[in-house]
N, C-alpha and C. Protein backbone atom coordinates (compact mmCIF):
# COMPACT_ATOMS: atom_id res chain seq x y z
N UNK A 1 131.09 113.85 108.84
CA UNK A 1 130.53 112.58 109.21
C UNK A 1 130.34 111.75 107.94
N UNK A 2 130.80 110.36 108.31
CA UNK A 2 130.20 109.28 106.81
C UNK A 2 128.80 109.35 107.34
N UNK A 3 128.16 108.96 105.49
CA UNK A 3 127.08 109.07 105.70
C UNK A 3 126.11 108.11 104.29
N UNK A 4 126.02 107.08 104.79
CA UNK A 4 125.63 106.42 103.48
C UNK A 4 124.03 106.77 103.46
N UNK A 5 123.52 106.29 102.42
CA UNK A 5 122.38 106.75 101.74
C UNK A 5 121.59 105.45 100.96
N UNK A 6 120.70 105.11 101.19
CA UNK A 6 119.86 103.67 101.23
C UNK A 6 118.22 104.34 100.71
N UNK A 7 118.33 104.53 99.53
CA UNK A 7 117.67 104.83 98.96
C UNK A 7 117.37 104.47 97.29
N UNK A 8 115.85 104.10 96.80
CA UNK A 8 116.19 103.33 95.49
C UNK A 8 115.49 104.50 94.39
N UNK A 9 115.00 105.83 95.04
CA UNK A 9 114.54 106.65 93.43
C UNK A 9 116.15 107.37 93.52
N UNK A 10 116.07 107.21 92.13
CA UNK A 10 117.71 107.87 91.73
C UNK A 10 117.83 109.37 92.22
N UNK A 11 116.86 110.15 91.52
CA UNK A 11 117.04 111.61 91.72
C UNK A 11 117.25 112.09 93.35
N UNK A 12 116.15 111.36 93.97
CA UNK A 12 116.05 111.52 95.28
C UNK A 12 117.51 111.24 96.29
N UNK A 13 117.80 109.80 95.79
CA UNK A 13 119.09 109.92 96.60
C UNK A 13 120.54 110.77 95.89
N UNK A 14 120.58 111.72 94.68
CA UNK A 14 121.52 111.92 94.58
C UNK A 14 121.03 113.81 95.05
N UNK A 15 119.82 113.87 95.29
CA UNK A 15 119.68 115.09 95.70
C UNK A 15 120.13 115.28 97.37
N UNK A 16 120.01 114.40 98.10
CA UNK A 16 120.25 113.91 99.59
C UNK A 16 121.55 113.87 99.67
N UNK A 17 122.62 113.14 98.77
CA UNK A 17 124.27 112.98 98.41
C UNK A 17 124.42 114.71 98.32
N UNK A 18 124.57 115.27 97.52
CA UNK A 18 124.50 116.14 96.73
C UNK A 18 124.17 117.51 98.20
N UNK A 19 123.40 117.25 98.54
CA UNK A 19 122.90 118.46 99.91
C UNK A 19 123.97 118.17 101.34
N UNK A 20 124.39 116.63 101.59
CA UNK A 20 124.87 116.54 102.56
C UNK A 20 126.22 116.69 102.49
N UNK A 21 126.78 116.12 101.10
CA UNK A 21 128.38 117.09 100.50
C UNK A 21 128.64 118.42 100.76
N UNK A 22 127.50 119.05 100.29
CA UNK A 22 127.83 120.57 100.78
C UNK A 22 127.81 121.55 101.68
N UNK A 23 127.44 120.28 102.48
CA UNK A 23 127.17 120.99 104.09
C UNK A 23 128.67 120.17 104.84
N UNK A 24 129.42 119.64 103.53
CA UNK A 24 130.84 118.88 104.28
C UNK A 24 130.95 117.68 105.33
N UNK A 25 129.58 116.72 104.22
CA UNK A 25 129.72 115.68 104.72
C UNK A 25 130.14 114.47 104.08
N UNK A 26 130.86 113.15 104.06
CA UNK A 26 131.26 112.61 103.16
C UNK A 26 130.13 111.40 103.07
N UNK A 27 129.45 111.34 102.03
CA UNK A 27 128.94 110.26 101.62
C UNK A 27 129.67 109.10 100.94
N UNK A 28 129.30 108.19 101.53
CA UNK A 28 130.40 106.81 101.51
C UNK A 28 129.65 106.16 100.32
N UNK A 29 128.56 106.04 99.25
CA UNK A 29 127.83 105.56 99.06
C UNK A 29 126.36 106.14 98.72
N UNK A 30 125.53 105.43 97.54
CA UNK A 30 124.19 105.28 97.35
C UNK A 30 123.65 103.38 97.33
N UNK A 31 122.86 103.27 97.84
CA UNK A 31 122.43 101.37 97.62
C UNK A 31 120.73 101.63 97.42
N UNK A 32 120.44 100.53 96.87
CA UNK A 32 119.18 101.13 96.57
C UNK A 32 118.16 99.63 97.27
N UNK A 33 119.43 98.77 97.50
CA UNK A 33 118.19 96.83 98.16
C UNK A 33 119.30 96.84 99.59
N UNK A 34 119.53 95.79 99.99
CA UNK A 34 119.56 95.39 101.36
C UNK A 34 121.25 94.96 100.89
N UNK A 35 121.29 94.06 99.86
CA UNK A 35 122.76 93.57 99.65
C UNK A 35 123.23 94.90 99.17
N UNK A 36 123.28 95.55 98.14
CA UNK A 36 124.48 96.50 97.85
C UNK A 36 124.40 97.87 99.15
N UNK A 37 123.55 97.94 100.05
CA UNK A 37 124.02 98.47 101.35
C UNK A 37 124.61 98.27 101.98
N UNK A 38 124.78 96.26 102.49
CA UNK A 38 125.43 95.88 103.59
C UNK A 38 126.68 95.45 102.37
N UNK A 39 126.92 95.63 101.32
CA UNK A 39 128.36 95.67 100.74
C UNK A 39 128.86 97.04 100.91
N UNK A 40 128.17 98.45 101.08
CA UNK A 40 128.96 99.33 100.74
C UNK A 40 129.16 99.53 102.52
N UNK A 41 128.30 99.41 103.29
CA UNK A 41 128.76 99.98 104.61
C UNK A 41 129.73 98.55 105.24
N UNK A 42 129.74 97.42 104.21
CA UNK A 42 131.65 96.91 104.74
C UNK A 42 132.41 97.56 104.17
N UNK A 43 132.61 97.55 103.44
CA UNK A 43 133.68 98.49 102.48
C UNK A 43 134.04 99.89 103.81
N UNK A 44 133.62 101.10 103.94
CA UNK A 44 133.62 101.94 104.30
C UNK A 44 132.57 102.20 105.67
N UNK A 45 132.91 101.69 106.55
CA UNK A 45 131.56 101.69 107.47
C UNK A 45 131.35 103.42 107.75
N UNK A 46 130.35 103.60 108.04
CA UNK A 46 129.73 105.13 107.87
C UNK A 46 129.40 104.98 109.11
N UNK A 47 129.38 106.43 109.47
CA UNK A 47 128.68 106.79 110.68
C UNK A 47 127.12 106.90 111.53
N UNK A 48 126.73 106.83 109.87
CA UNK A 48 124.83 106.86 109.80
C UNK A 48 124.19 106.32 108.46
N UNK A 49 123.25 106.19 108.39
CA UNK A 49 122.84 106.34 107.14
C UNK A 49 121.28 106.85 107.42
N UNK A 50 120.85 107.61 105.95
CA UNK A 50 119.63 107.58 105.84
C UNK A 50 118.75 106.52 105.40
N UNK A 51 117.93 105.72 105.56
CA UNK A 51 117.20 104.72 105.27
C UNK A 51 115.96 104.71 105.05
N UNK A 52 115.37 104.83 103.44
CA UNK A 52 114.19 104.63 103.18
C UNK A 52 113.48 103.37 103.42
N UNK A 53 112.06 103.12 103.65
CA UNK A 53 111.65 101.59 103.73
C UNK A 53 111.21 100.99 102.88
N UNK A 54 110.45 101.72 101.74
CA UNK A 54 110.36 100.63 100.14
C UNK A 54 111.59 100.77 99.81
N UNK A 55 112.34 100.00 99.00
CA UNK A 55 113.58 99.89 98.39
C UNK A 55 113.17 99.05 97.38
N UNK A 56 114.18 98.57 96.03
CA UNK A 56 114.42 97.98 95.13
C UNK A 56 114.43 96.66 95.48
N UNK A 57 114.04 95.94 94.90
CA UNK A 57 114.21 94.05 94.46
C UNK A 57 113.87 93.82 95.99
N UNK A 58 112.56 94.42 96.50
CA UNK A 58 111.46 93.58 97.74
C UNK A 58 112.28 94.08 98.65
N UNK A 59 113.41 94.62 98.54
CA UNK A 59 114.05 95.02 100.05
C UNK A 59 113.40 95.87 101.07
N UNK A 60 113.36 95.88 102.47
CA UNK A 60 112.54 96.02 103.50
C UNK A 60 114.09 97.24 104.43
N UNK A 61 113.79 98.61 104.15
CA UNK A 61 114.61 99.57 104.94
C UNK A 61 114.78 99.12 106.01
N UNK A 62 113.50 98.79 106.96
CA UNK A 62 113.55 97.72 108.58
C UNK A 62 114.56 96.85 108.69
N UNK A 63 114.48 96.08 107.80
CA UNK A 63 115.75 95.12 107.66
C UNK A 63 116.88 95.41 107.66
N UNK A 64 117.22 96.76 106.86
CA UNK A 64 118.23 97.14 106.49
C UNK A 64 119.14 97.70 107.63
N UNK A 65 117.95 98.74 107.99
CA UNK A 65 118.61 99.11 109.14
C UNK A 65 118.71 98.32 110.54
N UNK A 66 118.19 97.10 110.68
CA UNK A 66 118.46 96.13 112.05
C UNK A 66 119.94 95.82 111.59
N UNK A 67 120.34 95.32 110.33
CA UNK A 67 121.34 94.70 109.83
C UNK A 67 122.48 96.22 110.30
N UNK A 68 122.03 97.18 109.69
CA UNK A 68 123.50 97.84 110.06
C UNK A 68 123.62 98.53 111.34
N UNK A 69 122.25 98.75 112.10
CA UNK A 69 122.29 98.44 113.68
C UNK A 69 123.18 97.58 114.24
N UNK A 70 123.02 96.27 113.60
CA UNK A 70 124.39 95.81 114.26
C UNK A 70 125.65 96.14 113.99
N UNK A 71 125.92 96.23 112.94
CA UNK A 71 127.36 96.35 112.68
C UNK A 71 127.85 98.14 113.22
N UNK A 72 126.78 98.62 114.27
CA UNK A 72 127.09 100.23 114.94
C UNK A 72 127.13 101.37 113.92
N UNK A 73 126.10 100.92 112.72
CA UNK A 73 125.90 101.87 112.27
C UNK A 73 124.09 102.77 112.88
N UNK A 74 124.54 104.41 113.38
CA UNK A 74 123.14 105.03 113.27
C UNK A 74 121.74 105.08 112.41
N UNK A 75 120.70 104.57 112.02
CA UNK A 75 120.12 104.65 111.14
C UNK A 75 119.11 106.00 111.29
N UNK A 76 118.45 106.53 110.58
CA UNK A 76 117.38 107.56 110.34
C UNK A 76 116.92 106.99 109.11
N UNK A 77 115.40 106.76 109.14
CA UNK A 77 114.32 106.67 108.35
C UNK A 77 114.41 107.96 107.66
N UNK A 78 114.40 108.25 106.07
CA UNK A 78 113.64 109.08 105.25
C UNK A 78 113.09 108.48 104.50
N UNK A 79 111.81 108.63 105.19
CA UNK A 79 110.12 107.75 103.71
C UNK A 79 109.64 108.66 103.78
N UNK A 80 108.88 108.32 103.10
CA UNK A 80 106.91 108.57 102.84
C UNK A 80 106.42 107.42 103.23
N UNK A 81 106.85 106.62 104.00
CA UNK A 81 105.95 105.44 104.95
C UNK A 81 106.70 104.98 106.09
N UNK A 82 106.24 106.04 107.11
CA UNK A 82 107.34 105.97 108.11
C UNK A 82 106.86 104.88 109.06
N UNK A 83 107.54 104.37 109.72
CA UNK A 83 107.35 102.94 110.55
C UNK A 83 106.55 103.60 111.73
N UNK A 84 106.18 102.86 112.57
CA UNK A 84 105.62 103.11 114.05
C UNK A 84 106.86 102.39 115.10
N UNK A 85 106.70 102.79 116.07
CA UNK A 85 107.86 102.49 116.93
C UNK A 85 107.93 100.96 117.23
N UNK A 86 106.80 99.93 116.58
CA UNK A 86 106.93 98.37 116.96
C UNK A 86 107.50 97.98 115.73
N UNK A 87 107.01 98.81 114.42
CA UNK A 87 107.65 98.20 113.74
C UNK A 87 109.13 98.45 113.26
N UNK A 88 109.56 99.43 114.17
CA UNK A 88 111.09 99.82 113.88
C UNK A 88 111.64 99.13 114.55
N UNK A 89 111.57 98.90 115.92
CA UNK A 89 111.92 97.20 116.84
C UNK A 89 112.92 98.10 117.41
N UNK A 90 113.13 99.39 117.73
CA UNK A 90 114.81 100.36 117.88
C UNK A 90 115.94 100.19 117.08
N UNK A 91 115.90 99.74 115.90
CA UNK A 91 116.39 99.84 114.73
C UNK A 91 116.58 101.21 113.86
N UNK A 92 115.50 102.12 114.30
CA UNK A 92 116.42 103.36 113.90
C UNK A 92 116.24 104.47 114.93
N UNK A 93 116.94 105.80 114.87
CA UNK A 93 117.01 106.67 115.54
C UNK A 93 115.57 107.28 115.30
N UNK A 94 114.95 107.29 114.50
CA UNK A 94 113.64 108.11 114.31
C UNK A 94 113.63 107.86 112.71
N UNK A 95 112.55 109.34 112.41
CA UNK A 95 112.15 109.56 110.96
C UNK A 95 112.17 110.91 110.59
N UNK A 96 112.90 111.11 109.51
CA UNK A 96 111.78 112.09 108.67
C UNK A 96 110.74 112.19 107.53
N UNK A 97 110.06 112.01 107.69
CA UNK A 97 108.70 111.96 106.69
C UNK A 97 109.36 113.35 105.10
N UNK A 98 109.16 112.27 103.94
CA UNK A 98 109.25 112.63 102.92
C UNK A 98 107.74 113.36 102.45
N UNK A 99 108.14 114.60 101.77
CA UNK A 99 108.93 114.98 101.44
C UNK A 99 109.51 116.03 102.47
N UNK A 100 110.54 115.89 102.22
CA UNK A 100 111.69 117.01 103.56
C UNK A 100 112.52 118.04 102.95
N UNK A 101 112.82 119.24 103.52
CA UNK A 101 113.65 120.20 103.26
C UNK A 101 115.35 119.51 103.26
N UNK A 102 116.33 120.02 102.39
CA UNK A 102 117.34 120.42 102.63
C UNK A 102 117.76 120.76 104.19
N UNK A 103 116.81 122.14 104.78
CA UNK A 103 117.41 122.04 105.72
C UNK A 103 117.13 121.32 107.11
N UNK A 104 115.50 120.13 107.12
CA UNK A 104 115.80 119.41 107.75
C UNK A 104 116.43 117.74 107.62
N UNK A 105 117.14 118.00 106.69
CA UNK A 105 118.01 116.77 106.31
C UNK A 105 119.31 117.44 107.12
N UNK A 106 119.68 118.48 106.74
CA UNK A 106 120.96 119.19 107.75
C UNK A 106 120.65 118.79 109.41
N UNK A 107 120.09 119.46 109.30
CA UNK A 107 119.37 119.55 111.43
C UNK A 107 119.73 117.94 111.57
N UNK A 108 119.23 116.88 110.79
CA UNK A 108 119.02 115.74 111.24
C UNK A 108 120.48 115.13 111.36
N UNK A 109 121.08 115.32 109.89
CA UNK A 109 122.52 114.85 110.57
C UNK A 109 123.21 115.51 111.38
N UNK A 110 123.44 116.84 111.58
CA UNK A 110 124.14 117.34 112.63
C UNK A 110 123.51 116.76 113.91
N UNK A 111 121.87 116.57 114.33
CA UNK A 111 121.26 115.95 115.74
C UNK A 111 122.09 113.92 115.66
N UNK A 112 121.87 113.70 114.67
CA UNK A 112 122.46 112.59 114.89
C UNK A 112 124.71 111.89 114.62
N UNK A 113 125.06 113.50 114.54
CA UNK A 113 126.55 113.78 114.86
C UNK A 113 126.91 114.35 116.12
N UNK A 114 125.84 114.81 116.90
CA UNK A 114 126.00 115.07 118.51
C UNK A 114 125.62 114.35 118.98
N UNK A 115 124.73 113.54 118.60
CA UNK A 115 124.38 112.70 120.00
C UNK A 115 125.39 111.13 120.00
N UNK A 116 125.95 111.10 118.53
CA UNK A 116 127.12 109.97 118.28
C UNK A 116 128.29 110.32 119.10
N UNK A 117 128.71 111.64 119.40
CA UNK A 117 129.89 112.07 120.30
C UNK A 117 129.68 112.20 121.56
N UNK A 118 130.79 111.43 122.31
CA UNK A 118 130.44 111.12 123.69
C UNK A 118 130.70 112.41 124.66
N UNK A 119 131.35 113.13 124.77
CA UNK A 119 131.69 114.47 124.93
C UNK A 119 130.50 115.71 124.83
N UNK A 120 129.79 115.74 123.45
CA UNK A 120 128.84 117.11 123.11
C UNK A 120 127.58 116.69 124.01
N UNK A 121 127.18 118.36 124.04
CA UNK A 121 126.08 118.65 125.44
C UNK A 121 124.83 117.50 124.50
N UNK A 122 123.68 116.95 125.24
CA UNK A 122 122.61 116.73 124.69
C UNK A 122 122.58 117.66 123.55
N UNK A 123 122.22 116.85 122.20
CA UNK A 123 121.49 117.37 121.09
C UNK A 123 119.90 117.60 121.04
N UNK A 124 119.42 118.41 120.33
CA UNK A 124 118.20 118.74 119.99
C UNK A 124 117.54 117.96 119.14
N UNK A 125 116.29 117.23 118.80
CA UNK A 125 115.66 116.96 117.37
C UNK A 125 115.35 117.98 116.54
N UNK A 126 115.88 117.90 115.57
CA UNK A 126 115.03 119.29 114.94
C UNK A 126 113.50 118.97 114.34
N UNK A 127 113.03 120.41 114.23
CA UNK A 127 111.67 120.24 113.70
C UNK A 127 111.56 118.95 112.44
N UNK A 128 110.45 118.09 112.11
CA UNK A 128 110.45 117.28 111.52
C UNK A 128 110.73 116.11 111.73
N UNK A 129 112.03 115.56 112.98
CA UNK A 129 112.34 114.63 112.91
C UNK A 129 111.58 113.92 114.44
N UNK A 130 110.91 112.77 113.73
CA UNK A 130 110.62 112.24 114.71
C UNK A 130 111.41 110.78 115.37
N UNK A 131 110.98 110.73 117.03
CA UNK A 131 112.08 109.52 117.23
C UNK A 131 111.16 108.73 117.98
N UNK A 132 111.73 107.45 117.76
CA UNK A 132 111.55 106.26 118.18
C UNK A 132 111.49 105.74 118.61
């Protein structure tokens, strides 16, 4: 699955890149504000992204992800300030609350690579991830 990554602490998003590669996923991308996201998911539109909600230079994750909501990209929240369901507006699939395991960053993209395929049985949430 593409899988961009919308996140502005460095370590953090290359540890998230870095975990979802090796579980053989292709990350299209790191953006850390609202413009170099909606430049990298034209470039390469992805299948999901993870989306933090503080970001770099005032950018608003909410935003981010309404914006690539439209263009049919999946979003998932990973903060430490996770939205409430008014203020996500259905703009993303849910959350996982930082700080998170490796392996529920796995669970989460594989739950949000079954439920993208029209074919696979209902997916599960895994532990941690909450939805919206």
């Amino acid at each position: 699955m593409k899988i961009l990554i919308i996140e502005d602490e460095f370590l953090i998003a290359e540890g998230v890149s870095l975990t979802l590669q090796s579980a053989g996923h292709e990350v299209t991308g790191i953006a850390d504000d609202l413009p170099s996201a909606l430049a990298l998911a034209g470039q390469e539109r992805p299948d999901m992204a993870f989306v933090d909600i503080k970001l770099a230079n005032g950018s608003n994750g909410l935003d981010v992800a309404r914006e690539l909501k439209a263009m049919g990209v999946a979003c998932v929240f990973a903060t430490g300030n996770p939205p409430n369901k008014a203020q996500a507006g259905g703009a993303g699939l849910g959350y996982i609350a930082k700080p998170f395991s490796p392996r529920v960053l796995l669970q989460t993209a594989a739950f949000v690579a079954k439920s993208l395929s029209p074919c696979a049985p209902e997916a599960v949430a895994p532990n941690g991830f909450v939805t919206l």
